[in-house]
Protein backbone atom coordinates (compact mmCIF):
# COMPACT_ATOMS: atom_id res chain seq x y z
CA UNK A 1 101.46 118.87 74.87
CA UNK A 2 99.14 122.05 74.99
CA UNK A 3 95.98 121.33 73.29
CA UNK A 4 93.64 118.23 73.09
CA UNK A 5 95.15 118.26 69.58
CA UNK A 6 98.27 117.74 70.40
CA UNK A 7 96.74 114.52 72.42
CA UNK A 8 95.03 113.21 69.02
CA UNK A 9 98.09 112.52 67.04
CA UNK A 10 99.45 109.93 70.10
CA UNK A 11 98.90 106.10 70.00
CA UNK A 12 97.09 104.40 73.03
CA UNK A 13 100.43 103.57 74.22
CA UNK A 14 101.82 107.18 74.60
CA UNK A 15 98.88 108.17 76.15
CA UNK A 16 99.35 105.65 79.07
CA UNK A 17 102.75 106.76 79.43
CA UNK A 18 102.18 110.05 79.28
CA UNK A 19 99.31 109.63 81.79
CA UNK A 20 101.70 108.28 84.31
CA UNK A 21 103.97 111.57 84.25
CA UNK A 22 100.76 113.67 85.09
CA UNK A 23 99.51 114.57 88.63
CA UNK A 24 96.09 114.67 89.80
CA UNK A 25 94.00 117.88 89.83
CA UNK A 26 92.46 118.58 92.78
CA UNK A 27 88.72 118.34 93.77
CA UNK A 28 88.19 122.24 93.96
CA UNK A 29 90.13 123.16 90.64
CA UNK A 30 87.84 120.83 89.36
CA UNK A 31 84.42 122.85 89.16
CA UNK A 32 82.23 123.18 85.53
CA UNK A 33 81.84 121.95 81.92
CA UNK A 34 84.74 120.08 80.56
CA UNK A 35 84.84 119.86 76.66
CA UNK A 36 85.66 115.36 75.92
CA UNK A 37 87.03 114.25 73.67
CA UNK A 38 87.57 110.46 72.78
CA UNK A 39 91.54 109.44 72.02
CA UNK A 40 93.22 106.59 70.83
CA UNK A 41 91.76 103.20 72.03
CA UNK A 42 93.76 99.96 72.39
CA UNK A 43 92.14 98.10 69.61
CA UNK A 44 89.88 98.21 66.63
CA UNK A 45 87.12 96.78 68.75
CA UNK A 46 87.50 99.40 71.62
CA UNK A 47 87.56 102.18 68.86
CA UNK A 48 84.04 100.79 67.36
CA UNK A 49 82.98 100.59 70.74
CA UNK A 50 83.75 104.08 71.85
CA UNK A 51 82.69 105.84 68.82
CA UNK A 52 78.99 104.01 69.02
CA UNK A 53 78.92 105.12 72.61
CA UNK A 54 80.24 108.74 71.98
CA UNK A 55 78.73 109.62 68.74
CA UNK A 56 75.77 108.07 68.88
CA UNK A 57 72.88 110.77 67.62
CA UNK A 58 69.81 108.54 68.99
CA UNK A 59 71.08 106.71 72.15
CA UNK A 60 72.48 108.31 74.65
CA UNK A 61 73.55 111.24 72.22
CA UNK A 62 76.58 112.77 71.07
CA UNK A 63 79.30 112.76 73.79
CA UNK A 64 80.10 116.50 74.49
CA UNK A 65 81.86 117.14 78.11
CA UNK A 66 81.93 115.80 81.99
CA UNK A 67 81.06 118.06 84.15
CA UNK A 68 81.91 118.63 88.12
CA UNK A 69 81.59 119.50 91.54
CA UNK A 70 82.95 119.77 94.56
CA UNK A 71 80.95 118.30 97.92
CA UNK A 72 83.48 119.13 100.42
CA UNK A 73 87.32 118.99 100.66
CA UNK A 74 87.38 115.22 99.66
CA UNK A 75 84.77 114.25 97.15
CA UNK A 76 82.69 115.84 94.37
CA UNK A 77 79.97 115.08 91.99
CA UNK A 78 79.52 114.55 88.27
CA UNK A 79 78.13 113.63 84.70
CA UNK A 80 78.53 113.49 81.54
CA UNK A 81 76.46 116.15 78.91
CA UNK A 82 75.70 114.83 75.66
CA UNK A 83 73.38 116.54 72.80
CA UNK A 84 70.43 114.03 72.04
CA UNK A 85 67.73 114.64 69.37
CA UNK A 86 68.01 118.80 69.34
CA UNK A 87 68.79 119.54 73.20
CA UNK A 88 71.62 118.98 75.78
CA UNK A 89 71.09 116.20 78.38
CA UNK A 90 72.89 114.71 81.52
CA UNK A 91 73.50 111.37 81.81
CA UNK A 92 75.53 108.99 83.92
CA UNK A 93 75.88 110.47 87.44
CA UNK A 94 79.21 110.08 89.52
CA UNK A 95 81.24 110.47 92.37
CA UNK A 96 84.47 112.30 92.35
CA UNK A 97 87.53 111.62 94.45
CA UNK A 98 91.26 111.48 95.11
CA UNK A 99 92.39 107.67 94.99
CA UNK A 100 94.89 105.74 93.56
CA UNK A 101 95.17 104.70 90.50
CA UNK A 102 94.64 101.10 88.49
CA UNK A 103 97.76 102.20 86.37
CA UNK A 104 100.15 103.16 88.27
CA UNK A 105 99.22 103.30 92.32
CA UNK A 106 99.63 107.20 92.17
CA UNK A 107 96.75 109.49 92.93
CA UNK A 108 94.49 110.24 90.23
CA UNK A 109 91.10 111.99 90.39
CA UNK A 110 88.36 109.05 89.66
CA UNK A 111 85.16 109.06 87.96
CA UNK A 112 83.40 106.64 90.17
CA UNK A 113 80.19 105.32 88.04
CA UNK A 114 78.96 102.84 90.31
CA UNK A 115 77.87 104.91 92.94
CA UNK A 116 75.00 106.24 91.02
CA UNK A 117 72.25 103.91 89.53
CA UNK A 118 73.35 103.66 85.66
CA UNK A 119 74.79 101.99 82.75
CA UNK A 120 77.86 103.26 83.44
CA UNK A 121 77.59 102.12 87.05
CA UNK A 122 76.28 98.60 86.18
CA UNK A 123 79.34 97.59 83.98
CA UNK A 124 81.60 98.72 86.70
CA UNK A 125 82.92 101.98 84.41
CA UNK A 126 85.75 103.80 86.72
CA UNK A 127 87.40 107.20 84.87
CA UNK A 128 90.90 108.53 86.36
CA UNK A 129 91.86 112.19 85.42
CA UNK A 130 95.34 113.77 85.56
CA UNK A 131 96.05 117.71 84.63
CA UNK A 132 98.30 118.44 81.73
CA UNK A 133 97.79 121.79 82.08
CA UNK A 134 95.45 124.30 84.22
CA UNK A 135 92.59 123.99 80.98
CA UNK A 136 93.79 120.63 79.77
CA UNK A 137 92.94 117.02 81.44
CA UNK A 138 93.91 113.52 80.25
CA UNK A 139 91.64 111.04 81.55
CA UNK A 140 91.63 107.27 81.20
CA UNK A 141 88.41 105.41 81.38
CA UNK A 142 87.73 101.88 82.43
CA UNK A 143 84.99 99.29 82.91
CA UNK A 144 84.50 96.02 82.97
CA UNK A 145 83.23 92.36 85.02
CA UNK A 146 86.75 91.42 85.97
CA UNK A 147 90.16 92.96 86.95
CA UNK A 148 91.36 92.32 83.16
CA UNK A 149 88.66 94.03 81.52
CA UNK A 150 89.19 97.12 83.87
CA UNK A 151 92.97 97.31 83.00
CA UNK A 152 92.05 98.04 79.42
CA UNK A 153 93.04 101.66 78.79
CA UNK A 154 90.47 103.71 77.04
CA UNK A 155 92.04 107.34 76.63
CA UNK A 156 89.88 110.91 76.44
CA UNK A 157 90.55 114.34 76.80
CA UNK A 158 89.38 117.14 78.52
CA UNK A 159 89.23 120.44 78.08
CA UNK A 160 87.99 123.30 80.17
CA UNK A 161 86.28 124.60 82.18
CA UNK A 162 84.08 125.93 79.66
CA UNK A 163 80.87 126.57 81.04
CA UNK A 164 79.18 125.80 84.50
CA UNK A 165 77.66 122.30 86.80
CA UNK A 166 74.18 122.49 85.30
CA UNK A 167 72.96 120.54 88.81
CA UNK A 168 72.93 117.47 90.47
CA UNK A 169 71.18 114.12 88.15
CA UNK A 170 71.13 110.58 89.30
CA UNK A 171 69.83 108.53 92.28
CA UNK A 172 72.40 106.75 94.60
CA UNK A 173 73.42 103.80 94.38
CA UNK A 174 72.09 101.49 98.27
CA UNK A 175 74.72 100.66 100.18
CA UNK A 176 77.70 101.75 98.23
């Protein structure tokens, strides 16, 4: 695998696998504008899901990268860009870190939505990354009420970076 095209042609399945061979990038290699990309999802439902939430031109937009941070040595910050009605917008704050994963136990660099007062923090969404290569992520997204929904594996990939953090969004989340 050596471009995010090479990632569209593989099932759910074989991105999962392939996701477990991967290591984690690091929180400072981890700085800008990652180009996302949605993958194969487990089932027909998660695949209407996904598109509605990713190409959606009213509400929140159409899904175009993450984007990162580093705080310090062990966290960072985040969001996602998308382009809504004519101009590019940030939504869905997060904090980055090292942590293991729901997958497999290994490290993996999570997406942690529910620090940040959102959507994605209210249903509990959690995204792990893993480098392919030093431009190309794959990334494994998660949400859900219970432990079963968050062990459904909802594959994107990233690519990048390809332009720079834009700045901080998003009010934190009391007490977490």
């Amino acid at each position: 695998v050596r471009h995010q095209g090479d990632l569209e042609g593989l099932s759910n399945e074989a991105l999962v696998t392939l996701f477990s061979t991967l290591e984690a990038p690091t929180i400072e290699e981890t700085n800008g504008e990652y180009e996302a990309t949605l993958l194969s999802q487990p089932t027909l439902v998660a695949a209407l899901q996904g598109t509605f939430a990713v190409r959606n031109p009213f509400f929140p937009g159409v899904w175009l990268a993450k984007c990162f941070r580093p705080v310090d040595a062990t966290q960072g910050r985040g969001y996602n860009t998308f382009a809504h009605l004519g101009r590019t917008v940030q939504r869905y704050p997060m904090k980055t870190v090292i942590a293991r994963s729901r997958f497999d136990g290994k490290p993996a660099y999570l997406l942690v939505y529910r620090a940040y007062r959102s959507f994605c923090g209210d249903i509990h969404m959690l995204d792990e990354v893993r480098r392919i290569s030093s431009r190309l992520y794959l990334g494994i997204g998660t949400w859900g009420f219970n432990d079963a929904q968050r062990r459904v594996a909802l594959p994107f990939a990233l690519e990048g970076p390809v332009a720079p953090y834009r700045g901080d969004i998003g009010e934190e989340r009391t007490g977490f």
